[in-house]
Protein backbone atom coordinates (compact mmCIF):
# COMPACT_ATOMS: atom_id res chain seq x y z
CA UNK A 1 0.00 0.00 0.00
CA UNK A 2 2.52 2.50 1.07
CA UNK A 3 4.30 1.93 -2.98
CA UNK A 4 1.29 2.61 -4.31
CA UNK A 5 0.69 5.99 -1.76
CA UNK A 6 4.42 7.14 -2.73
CA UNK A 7 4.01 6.75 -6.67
CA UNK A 8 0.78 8.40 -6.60
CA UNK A 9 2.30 11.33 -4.53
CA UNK A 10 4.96 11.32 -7.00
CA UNK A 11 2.58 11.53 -9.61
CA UNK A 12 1.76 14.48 -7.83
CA UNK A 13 4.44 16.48 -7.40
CA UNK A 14 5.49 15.69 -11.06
CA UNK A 15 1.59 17.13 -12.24
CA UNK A 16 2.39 20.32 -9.96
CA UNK A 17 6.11 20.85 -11.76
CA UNK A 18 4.41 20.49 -15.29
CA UNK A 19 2.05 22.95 -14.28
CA UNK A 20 4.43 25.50 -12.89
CA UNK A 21 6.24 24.72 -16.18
CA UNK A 22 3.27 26.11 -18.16
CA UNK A 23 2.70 29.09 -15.84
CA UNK A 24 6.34 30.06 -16.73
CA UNK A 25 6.14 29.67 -19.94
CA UNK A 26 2.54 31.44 -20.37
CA UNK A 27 3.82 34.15 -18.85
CA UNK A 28 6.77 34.42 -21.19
CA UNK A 29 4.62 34.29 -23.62
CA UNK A 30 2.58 37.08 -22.94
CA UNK A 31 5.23 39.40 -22.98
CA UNK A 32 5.72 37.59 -26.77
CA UNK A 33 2.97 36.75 -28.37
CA UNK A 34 0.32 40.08 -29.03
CA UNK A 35 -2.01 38.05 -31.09
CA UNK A 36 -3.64 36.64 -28.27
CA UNK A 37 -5.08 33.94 -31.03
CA UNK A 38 -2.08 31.89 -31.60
CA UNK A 39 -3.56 27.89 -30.37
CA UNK A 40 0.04 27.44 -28.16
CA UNK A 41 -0.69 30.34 -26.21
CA UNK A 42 -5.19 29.89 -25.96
CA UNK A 43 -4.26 26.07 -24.69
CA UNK A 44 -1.81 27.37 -22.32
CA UNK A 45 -4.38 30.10 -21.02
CA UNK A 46 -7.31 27.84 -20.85
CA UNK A 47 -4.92 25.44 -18.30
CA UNK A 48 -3.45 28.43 -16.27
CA UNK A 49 -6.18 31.29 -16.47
CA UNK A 50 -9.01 28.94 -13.75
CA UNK A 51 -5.88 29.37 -11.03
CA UNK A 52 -4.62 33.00 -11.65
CA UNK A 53 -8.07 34.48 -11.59
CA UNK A 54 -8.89 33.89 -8.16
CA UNK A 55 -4.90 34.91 -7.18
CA UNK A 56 -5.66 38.30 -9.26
CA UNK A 57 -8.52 38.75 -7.10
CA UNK A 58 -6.75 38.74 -4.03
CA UNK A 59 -3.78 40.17 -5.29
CA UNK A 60 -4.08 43.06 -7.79
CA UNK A 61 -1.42 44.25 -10.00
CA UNK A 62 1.16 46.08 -8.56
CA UNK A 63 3.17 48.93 -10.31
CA UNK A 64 1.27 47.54 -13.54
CA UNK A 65 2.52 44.13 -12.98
CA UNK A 66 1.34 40.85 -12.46
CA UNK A 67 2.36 39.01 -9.70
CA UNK A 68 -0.09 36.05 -9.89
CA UNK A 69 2.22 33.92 -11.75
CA UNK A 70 4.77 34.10 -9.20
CA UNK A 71 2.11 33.49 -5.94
CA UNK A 72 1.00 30.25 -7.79
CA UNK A 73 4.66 29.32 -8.52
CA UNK A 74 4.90 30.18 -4.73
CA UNK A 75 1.58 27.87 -3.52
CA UNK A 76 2.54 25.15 -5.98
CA UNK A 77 5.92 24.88 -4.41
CA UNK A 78 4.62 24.90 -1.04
CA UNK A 79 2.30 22.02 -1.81
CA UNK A 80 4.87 20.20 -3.52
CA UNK A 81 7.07 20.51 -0.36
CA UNK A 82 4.57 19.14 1.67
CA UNK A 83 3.49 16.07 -0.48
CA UNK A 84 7.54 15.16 -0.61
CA UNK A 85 8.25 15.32 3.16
């Protein structure tokens, strides 16, 4: 039981680092890519935009900048540390 508990908490972990992979490179992206049509970039939103919404609401921009990105980079790496230990 406890191999099967560990591999699905490394399944996890491994879902959470993919994810923070995509928030990285969304917002790289954004900076990019002005067309806001271009299918890499509308998949990418559709997976990240349901998390950073409710972040934005709680934190707004500050100095015209964006900081959800980096508080869900933040929670996801908290909740990966805790799944690992």
């Amino acid at each position: 039981m406890d191999t099967f508990a560990d591999s699905l908490i490394l399944v996890l972990a491994s879902m959470l680092r993919l994810f923070s992979l995509m928030l990285v490179i969304y917002a790289l992206l954004s900076w990019i890519i002005r067309d806001g049509h271009h299918p890499v970039f509308r998949f990418l939103q559709s997976m990240v935009e349901p998390v950073l919404a409710p972040i934005r609401k709680v934190l707004p921009p500050i100095g015209g900048f964006d900081i959800s990105v980096v508080a869900a980079l933040i929670g996801i790496e908290v909740i990966r540390q805790i799944l690992l230990n």
